[in-house]
C-alpha atoms as a PDB file:
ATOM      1  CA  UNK A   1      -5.093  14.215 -23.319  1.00  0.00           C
ATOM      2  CA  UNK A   2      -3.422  16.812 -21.366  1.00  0.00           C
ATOM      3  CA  UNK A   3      -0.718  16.370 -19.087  1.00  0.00           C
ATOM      4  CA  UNK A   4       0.364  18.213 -16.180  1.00  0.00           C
ATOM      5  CA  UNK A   5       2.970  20.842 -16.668  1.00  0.00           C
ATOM      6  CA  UNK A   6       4.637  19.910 -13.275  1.00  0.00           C
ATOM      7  CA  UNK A   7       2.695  17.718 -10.265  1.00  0.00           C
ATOM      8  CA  UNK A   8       3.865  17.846  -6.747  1.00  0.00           C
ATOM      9  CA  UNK A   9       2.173  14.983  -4.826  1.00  0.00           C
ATOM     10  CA  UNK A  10       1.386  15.344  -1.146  1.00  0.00           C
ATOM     11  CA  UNK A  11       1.493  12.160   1.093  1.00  0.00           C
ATOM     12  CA  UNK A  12      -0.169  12.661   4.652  1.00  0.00           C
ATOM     13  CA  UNK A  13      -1.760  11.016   6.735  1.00  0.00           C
ATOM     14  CA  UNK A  14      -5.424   9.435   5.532  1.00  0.00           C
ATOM     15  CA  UNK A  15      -8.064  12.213   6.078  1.00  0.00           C
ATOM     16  CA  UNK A  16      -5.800  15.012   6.670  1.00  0.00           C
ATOM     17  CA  UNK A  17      -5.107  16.229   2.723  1.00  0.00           C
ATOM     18  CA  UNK A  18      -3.184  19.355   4.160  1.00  0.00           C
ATOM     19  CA  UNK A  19      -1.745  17.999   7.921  1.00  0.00           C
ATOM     20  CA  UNK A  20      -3.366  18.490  11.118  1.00  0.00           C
ATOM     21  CA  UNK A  21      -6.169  20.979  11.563  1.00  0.00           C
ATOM     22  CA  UNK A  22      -4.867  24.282  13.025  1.00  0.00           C
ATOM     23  CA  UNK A  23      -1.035  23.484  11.896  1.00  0.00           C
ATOM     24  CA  UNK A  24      -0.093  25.800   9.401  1.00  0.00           C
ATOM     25  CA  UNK A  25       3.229  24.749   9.528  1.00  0.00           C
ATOM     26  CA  UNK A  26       3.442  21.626   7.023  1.00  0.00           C
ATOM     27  CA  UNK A  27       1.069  23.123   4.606  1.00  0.00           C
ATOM     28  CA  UNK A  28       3.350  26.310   4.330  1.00  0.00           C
ATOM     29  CA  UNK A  29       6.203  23.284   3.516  1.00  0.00           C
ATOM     30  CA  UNK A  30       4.255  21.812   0.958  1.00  0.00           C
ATOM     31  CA  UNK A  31       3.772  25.362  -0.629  1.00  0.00           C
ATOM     32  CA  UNK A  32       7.336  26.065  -0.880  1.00  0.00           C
ATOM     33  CA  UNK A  33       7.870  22.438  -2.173  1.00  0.00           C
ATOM     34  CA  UNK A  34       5.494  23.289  -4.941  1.00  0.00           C
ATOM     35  CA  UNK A  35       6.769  26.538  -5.809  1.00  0.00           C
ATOM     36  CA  UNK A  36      10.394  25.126  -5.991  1.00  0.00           C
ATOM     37  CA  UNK A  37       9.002  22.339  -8.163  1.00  0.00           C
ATOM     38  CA  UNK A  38       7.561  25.219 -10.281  1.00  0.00           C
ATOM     39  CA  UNK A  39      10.969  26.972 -10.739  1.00  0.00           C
ATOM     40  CA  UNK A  40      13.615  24.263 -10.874  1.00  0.00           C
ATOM     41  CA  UNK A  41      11.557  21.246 -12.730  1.00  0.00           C
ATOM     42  CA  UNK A  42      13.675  20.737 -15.801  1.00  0.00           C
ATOM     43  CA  UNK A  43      10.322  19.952 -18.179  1.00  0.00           C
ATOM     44  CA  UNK A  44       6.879  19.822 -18.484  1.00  0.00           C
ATOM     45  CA  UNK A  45       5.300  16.474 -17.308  1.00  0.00           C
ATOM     46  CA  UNK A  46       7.615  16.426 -14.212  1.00  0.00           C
ATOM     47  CA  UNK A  47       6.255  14.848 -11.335  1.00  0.00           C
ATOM     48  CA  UNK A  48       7.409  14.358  -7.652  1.00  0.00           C
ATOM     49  CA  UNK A  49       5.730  12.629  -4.375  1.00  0.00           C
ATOM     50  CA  UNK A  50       6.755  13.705  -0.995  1.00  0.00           C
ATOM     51  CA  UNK A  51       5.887  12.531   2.174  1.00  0.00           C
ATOM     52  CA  UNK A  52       4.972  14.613   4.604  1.00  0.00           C
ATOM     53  CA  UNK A  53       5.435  13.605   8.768  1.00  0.00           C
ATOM     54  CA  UNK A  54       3.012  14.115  11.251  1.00  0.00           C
ATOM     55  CA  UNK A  55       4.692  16.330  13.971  1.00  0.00           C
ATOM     56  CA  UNK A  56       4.869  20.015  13.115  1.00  0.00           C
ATOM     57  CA  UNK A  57       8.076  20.482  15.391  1.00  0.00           C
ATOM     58  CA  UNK A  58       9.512  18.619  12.339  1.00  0.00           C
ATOM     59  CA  UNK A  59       8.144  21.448   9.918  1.00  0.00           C
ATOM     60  CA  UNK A  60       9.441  24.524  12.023  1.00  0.00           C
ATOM     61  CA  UNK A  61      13.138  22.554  11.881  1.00  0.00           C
ATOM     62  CA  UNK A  62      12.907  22.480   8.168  1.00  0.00           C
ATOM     63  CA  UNK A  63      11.625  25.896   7.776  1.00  0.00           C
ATOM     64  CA  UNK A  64      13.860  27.111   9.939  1.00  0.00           C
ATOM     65  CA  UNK A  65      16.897  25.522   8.043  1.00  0.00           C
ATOM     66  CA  UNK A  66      15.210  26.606   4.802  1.00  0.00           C
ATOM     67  CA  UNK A  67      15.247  30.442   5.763  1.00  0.00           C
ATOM     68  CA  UNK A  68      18.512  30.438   8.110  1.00  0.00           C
ATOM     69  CA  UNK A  69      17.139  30.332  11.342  1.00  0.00           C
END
């Protein structure tokens, strides 16, 4: 059996995979989450869950703390 080299799991809300329909915002967050997972994961098999929230305002806060803004 194979196992994943590194997992990121998204939580949102039931029905909405990726956030709200025409919110780009969280899914870009979730990106970045997996990319960072990608980089900094200290072995194969590692595997995180992360909740996202509903309100994008939330998501342009951390992005914009992310990136210096």
């Amino acid at each position: 059996m194979a196992r994943v080299p590194r997992g990121l799991m998204l939580r949102f809300s039931f029905g909405r995979p990726f956030g709200a329909p025409g919110h780009p915002l969280p899914l870009r967050v979730a990106r970045e989450d997996a990319r960072n997972l990608l980089v900094t994961a200290p072995e194969p098999g590692k595997l995180e869950s992360r909740l996202y929230r509903r309100c994008w305002e939330d998501y342009r806060r951390t992005l914009a703390a992310r990136h210096g803004g």
